[in-house]
PDB file of N, CA and C in Angstrom:
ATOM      1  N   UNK A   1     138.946  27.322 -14.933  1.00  0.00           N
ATOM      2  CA  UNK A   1     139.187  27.188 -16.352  1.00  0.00           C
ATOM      3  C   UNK A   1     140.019  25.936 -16.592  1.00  0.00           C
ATOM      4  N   UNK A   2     140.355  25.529 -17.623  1.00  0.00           N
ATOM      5  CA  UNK A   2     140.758  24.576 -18.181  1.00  0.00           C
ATOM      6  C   UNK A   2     141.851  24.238 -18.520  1.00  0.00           C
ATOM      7  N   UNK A   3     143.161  23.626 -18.068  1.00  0.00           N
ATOM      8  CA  UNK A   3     144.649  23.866 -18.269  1.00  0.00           C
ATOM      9  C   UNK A   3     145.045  23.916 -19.182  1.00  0.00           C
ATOM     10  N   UNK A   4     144.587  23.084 -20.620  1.00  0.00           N
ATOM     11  CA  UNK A   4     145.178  23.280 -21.682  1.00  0.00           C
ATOM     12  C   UNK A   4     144.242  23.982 -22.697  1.00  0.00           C
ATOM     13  N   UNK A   5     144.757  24.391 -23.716  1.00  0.00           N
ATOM     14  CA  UNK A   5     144.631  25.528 -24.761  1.00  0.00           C
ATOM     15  C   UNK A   5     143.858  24.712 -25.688  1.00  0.00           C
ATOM     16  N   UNK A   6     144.555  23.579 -25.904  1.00  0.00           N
ATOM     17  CA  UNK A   6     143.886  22.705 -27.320  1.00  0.00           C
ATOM     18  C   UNK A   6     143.147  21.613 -26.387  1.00  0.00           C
ATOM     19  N   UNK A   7     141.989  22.253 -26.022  1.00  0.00           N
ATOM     20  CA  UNK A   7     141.074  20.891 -25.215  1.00  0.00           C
ATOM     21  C   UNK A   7     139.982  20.348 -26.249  1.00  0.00           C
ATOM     22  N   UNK A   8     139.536  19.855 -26.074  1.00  0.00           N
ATOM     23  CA  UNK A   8     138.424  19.072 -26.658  1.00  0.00           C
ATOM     24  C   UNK A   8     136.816  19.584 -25.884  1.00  0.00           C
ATOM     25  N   UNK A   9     135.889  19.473 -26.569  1.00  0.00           N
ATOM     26  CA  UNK A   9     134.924  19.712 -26.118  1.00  0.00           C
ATOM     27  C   UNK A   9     133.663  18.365 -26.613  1.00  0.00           C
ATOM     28  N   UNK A  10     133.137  17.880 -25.133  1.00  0.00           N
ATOM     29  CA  UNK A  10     132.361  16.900 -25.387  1.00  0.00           C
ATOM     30  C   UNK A  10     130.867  17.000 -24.570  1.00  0.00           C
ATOM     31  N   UNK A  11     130.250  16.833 -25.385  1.00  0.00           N
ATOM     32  CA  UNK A  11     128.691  16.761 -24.693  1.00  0.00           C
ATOM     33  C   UNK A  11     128.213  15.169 -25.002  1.00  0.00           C
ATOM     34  N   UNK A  12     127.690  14.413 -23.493  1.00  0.00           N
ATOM     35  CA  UNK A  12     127.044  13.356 -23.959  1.00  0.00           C
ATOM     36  C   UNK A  12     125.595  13.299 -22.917  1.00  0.00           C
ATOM     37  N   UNK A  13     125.041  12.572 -22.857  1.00  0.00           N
ATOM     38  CA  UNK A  13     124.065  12.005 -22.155  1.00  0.00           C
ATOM     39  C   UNK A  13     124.149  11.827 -21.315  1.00  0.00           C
ATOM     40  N   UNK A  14     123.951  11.496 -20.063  1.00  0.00           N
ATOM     41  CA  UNK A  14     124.385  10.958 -18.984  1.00  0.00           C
ATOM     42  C   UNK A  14     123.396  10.285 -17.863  1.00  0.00           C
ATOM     43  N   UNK A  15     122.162  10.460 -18.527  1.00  0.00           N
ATOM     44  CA  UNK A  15     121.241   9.602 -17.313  1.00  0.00           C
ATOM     45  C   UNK A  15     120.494  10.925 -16.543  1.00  0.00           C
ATOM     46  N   UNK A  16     120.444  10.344 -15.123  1.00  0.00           N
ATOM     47  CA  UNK A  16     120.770  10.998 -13.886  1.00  0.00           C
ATOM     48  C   UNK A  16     121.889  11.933 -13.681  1.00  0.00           C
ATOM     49  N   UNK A  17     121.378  12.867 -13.710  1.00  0.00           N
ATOM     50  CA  UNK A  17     122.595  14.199 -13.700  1.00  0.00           C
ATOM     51  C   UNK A  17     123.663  14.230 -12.187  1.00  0.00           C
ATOM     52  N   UNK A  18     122.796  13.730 -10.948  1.00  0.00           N
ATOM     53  CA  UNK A  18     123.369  14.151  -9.897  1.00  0.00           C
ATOM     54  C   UNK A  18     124.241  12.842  -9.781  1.00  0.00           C
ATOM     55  N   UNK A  19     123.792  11.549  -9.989  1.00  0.00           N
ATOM     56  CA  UNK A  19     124.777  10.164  -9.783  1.00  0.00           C
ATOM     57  C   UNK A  19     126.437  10.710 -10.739  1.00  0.00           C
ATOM     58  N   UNK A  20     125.781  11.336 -12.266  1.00  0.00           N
ATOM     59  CA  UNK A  20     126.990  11.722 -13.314  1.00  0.00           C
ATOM     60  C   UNK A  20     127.866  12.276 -12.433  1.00  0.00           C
ATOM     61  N   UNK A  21     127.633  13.239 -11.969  1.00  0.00           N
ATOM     62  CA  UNK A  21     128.397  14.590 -11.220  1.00  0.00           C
ATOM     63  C   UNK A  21     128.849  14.144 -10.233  1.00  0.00           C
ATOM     64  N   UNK A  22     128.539  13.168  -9.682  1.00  0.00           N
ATOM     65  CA  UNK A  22     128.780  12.142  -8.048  1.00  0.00           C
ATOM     66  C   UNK A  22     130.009  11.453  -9.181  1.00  0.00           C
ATOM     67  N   UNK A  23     130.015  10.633  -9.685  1.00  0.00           N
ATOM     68  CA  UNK A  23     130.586   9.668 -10.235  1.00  0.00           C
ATOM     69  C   UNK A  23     131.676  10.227 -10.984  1.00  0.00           C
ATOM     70  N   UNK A  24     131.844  11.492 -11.708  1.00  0.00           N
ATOM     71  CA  UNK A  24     133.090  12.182 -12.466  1.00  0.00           C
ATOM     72  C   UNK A  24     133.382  13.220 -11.074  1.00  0.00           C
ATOM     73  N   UNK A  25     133.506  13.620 -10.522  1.00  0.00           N
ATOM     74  CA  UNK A  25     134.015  14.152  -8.865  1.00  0.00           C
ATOM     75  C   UNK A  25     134.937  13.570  -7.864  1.00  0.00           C
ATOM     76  N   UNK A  26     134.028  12.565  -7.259  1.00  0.00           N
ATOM     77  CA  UNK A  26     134.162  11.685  -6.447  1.00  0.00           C
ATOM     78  C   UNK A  26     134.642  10.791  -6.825  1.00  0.00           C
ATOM     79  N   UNK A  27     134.387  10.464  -7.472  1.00  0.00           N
ATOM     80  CA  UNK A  27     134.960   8.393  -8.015  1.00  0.00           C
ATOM     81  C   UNK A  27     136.448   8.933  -8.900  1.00  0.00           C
ATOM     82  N   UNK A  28     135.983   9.633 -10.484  1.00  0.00           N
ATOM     83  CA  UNK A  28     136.932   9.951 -10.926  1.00  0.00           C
ATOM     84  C   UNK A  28     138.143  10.969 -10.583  1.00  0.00           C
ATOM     85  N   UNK A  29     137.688  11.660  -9.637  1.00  0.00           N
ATOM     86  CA  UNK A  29     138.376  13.294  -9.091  1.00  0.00           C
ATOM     87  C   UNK A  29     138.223  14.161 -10.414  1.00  0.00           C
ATOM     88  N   UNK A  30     137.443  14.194 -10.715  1.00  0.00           N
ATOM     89  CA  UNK A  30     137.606  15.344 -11.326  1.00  0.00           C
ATOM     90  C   UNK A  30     136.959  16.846 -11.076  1.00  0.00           C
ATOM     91  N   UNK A  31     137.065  17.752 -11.730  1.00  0.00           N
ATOM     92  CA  UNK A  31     136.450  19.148 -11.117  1.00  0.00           C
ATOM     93  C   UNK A  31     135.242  19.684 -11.672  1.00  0.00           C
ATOM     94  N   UNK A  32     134.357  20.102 -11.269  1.00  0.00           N
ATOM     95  CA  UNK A  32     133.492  19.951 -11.728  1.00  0.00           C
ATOM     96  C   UNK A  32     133.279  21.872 -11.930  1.00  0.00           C
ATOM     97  N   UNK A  33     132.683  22.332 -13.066  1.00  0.00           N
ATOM     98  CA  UNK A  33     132.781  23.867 -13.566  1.00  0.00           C
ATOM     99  C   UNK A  33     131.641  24.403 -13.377  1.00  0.00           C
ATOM    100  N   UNK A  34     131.338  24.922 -14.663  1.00  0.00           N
ATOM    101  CA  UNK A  34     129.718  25.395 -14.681  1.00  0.00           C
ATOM    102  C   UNK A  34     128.494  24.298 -14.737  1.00  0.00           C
ATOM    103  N   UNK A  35     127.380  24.830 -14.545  1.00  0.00           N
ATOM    104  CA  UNK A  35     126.096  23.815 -14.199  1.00  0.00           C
ATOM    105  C   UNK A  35     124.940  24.431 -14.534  1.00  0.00           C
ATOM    106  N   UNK A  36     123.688  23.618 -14.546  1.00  0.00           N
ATOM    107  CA  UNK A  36     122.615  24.403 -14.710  1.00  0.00           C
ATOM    108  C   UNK A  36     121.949  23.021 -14.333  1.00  0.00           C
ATOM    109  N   UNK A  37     120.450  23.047 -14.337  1.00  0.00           N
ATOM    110  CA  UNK A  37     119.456  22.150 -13.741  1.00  0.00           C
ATOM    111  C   UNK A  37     119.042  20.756 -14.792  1.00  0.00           C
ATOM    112  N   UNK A  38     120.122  21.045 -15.963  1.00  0.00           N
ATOM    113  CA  UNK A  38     119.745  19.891 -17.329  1.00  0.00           C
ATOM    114  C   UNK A  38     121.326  19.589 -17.757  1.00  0.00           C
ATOM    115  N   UNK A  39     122.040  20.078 -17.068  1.00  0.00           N
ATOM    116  CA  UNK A  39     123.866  20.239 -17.311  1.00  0.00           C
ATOM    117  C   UNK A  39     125.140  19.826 -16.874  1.00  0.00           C
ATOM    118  N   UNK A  40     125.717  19.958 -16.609  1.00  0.00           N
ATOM    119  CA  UNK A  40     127.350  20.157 -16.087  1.00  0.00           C
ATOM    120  C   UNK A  40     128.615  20.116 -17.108  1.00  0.00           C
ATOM    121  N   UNK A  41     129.059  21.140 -16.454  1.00  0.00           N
ATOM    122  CA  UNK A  41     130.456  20.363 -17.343  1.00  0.00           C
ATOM    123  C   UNK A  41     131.696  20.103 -16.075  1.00  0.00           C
ATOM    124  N   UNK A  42     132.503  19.379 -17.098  1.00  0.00           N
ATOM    125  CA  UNK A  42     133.321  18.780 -16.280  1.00  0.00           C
ATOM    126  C   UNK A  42     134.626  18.903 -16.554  1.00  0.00           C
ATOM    127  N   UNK A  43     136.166  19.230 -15.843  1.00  0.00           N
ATOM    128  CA  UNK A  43     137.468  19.428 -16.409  1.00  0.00           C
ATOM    129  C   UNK A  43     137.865  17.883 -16.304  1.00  0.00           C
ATOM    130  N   UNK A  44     137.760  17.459 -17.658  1.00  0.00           N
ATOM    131  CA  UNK A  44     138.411  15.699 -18.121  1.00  0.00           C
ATOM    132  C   UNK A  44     139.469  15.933 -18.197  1.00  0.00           C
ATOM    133  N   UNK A  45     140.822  15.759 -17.622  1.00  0.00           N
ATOM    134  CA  UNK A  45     141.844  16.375 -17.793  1.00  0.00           C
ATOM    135  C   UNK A  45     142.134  16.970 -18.339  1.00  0.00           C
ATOM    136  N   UNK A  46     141.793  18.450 -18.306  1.00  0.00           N
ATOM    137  CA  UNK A  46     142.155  19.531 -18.941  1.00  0.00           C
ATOM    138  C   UNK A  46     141.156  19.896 -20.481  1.00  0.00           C
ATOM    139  N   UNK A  47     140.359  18.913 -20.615  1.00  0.00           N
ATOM    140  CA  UNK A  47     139.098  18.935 -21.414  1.00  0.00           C
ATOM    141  C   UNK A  47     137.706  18.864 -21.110  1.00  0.00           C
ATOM    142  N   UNK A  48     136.826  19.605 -21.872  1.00  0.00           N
ATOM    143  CA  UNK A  48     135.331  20.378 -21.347  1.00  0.00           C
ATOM    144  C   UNK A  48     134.524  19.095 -21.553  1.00  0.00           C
ATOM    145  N   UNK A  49     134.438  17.986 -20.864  1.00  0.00           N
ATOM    146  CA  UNK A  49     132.991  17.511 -21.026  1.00  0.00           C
ATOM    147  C   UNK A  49     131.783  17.696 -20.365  1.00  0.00           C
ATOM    148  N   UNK A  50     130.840  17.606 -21.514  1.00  0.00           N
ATOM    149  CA  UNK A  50     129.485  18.409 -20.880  1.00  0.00           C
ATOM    150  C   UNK A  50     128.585  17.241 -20.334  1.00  0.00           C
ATOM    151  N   UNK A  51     128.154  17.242 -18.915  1.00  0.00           N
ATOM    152  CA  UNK A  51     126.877  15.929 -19.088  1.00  0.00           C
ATOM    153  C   UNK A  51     125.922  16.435 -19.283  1.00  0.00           C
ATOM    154  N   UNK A  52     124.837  15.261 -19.923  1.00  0.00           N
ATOM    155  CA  UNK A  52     123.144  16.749 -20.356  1.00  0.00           C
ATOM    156  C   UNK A  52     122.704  15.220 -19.597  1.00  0.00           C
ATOM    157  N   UNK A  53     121.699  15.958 -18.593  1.00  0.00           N
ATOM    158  CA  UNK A  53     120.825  15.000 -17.759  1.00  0.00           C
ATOM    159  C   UNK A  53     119.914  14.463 -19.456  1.00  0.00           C
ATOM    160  N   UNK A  54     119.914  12.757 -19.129  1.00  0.00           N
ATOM    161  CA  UNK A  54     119.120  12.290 -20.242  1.00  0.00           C
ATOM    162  C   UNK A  54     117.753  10.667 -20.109  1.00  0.00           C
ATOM    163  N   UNK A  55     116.921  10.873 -20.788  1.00  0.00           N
ATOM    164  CA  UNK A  55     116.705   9.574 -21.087  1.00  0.00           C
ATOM    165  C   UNK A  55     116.917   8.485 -21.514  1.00  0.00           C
ATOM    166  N   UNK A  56     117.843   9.040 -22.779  1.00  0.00           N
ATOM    167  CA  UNK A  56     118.538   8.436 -23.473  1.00  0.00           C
ATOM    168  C   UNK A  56     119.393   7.226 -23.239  1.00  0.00           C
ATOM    169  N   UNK A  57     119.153   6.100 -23.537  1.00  0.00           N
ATOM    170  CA  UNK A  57     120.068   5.031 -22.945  1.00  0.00           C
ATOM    171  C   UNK A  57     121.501   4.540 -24.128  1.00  0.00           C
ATOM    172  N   UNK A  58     122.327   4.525 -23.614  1.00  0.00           N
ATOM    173  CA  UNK A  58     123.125   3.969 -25.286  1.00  0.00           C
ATOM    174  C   UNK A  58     123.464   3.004 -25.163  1.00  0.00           C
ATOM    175  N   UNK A  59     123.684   2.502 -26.233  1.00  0.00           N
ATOM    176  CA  UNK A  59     123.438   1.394 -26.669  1.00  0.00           C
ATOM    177  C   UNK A  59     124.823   0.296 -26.139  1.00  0.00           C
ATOM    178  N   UNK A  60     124.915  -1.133 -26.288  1.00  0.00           N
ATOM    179  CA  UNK A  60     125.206  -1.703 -25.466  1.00  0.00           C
ATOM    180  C   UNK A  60     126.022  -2.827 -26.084  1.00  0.00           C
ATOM    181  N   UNK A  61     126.608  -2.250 -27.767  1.00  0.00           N
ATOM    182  CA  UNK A  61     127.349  -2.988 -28.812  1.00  0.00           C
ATOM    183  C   UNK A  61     129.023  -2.996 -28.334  1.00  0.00           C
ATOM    184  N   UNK A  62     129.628  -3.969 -28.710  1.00  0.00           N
ATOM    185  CA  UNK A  62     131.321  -4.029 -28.262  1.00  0.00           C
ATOM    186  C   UNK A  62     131.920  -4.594 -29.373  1.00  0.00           C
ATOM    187  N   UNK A  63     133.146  -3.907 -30.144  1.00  0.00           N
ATOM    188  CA  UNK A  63     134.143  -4.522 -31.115  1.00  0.00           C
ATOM    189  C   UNK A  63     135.580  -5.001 -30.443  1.00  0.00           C
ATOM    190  N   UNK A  64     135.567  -5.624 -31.591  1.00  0.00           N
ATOM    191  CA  UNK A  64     137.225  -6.438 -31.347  1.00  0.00           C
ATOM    192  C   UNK A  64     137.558  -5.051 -32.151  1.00  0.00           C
ATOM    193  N   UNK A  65     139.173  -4.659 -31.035  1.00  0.00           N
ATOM    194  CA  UNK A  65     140.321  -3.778 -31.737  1.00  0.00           C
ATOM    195  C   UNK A  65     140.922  -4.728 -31.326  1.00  0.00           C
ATOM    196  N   UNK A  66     142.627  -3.870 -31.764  1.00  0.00           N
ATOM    197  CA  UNK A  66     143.898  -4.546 -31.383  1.00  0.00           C
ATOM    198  C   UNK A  66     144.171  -4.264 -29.736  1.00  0.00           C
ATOM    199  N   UNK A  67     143.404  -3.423 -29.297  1.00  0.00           N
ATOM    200  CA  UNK A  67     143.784  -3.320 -27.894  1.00  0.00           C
ATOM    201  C   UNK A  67     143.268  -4.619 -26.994  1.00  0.00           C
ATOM    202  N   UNK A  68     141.563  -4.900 -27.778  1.00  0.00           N
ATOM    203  CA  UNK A  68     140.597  -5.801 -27.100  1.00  0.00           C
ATOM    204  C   UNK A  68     139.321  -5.525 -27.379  1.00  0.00           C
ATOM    205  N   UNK A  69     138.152  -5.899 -26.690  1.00  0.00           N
ATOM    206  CA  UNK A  69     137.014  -5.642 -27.035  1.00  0.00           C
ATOM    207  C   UNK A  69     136.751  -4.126 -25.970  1.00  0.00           C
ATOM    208  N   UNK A  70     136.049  -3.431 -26.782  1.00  0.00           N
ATOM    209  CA  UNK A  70     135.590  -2.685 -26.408  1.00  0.00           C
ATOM    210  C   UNK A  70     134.050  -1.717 -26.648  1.00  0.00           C
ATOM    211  N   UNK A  71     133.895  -0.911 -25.350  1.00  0.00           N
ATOM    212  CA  UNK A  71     131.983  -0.397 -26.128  1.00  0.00           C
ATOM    213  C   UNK A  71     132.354   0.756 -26.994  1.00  0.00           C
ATOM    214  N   UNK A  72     131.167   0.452 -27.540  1.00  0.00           N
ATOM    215  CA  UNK A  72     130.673   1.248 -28.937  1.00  0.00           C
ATOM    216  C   UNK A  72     129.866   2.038 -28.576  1.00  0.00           C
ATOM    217  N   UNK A  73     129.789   3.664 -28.302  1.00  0.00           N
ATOM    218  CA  UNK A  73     130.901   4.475 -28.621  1.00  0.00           C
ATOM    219  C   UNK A  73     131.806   4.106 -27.315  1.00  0.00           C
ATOM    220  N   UNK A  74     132.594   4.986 -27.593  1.00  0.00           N
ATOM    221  CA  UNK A  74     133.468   5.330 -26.157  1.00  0.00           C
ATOM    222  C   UNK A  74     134.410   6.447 -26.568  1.00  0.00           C
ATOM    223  N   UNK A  75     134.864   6.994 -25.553  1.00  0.00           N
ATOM    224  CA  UNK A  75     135.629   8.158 -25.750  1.00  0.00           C
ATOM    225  C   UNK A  75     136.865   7.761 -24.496  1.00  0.00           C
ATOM    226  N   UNK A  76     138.076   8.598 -24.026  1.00  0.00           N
ATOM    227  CA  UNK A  76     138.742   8.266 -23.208  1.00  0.00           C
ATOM    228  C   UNK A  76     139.677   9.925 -23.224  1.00  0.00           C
ATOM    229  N   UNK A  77     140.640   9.820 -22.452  1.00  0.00           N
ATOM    230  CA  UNK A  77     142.051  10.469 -22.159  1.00  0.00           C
ATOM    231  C   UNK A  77     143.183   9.371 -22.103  1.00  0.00           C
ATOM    232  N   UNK A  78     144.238   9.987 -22.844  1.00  0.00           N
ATOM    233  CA  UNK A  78     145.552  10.034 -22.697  1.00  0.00           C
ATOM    234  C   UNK A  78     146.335  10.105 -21.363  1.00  0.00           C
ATOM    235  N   UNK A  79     146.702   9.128 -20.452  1.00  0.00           N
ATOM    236  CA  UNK A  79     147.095   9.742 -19.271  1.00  0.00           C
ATOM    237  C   UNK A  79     148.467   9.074 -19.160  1.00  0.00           C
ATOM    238  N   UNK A  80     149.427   9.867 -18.196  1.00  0.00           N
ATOM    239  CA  UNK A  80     150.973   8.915 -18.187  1.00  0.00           C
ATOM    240  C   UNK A  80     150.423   7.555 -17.250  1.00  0.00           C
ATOM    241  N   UNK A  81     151.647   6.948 -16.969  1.00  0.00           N
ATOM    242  CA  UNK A  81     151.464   5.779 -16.840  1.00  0.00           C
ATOM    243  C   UNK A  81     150.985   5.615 -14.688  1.00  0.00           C
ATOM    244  N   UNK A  82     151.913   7.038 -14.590  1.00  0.00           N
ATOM    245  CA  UNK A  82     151.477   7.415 -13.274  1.00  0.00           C
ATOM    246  C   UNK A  82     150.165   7.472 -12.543  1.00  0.00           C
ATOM    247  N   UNK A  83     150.140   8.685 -13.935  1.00  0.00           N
ATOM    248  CA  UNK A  83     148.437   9.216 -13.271  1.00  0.00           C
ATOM    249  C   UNK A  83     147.166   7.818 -13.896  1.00  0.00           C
ATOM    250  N   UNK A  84     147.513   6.984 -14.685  1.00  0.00           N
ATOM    251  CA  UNK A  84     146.900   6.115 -14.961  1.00  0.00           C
ATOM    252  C   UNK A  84     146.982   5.207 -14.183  1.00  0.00           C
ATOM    253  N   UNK A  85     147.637   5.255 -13.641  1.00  0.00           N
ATOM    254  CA  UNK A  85     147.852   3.588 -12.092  1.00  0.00           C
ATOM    255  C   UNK A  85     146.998   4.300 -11.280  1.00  0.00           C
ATOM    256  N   UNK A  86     147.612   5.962 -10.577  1.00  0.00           N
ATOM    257  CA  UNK A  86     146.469   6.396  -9.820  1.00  0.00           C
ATOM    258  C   UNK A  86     144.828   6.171  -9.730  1.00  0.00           C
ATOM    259  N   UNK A  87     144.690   6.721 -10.804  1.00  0.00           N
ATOM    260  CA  UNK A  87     143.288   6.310 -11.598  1.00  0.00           C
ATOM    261  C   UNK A  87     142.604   5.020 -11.231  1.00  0.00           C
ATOM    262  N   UNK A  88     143.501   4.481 -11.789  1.00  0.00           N
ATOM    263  CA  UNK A  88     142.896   3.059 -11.675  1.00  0.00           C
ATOM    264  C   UNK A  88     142.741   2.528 -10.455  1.00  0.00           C
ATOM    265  N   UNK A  89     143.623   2.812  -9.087  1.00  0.00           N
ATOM    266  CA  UNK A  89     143.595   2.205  -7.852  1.00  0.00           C
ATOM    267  C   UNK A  89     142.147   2.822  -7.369  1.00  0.00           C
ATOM    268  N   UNK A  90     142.509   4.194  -7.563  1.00  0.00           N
ATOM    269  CA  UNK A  90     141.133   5.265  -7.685  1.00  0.00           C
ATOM    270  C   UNK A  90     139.490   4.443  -7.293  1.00  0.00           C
ATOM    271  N   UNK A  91     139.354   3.650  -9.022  1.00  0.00           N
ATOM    272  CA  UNK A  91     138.095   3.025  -9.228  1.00  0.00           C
ATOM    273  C   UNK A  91     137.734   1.868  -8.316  1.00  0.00           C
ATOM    274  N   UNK A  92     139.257   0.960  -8.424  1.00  0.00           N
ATOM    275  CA  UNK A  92     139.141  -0.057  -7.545  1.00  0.00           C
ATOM    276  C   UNK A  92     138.609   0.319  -5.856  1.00  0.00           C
ATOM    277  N   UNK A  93     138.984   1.137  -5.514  1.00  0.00           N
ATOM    278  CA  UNK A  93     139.101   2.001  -3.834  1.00  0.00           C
ATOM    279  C   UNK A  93     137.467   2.363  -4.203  1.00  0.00           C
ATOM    280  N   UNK A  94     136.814   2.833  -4.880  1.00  0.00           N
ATOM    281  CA  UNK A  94     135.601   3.154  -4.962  1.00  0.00           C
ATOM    282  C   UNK A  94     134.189   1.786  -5.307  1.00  0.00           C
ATOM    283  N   UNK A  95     135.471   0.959  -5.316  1.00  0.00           N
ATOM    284  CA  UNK A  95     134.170  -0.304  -5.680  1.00  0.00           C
ATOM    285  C   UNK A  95     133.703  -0.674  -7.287  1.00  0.00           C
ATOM    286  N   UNK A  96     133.949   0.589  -7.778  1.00  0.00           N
ATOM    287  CA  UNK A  96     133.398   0.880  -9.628  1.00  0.00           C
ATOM    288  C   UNK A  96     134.171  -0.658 -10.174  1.00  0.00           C
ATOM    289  N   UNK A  97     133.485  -1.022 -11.312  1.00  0.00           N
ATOM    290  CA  UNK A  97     133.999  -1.923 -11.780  1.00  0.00           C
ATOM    291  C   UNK A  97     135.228  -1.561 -12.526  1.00  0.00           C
ATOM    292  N   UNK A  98     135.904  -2.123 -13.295  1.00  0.00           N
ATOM    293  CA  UNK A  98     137.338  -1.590 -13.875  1.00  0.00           C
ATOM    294  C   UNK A  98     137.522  -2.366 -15.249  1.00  0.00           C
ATOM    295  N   UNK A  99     137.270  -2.621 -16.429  1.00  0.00           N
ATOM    296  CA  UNK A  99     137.774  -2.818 -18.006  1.00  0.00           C
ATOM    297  C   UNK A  99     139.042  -2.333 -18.299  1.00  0.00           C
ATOM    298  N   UNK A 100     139.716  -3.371 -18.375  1.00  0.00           N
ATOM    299  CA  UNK A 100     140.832  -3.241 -19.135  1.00  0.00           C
ATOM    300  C   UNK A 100     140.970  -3.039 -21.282  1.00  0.00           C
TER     301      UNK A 100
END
């Protein structure tokens, strides 16, 4: 189950279901919950995201914020500054590319 009370719940697309589930596990550490053969969900720190195996490609637009440019959509977590260095050495150690 899910550590916090007020989680969020997200369903997106994800391609290839088994690379998704490889890639939020392994790469990201995260835990991976219930499943089915078109599914997964996933504990995003302490929030339900769902992957749905897809065709669907999205799209490939980027805005200027005040942070920087970034893709359109995007979603994220809140993390301390700790578990966010972790993270990040994380991607680097895995090869994944890394956006600041």
């Amino acid at each position: 189950m899910y550590k916090n009370t007020n989680c969020f719940h997200l369903a997106i697309p994800c391609g290839d279901l088994e690379v998704a589930k490889k890639f939020y596990s392994e790469t990201l550490g995260c835990r991976l919950d219930n499943s089915a053969q078109e599914w997964a969900d996933v504990d995003f720190w302490g929030n339900e995201l769902t992957l749905h195996k897809s065709e669907h490609k999205l799209d490939n637009e980027r805005h200027d914020v005040d942070m920087g440019n970034v893709s359109v959509p995007h979603f994220g977590v809140h993390l301390s500054r700790k578990d966010f260095d972790a993270l990040k050495q994380r991607l680097k150690d895995s090869g994944t590319k890394y956006y600041d």
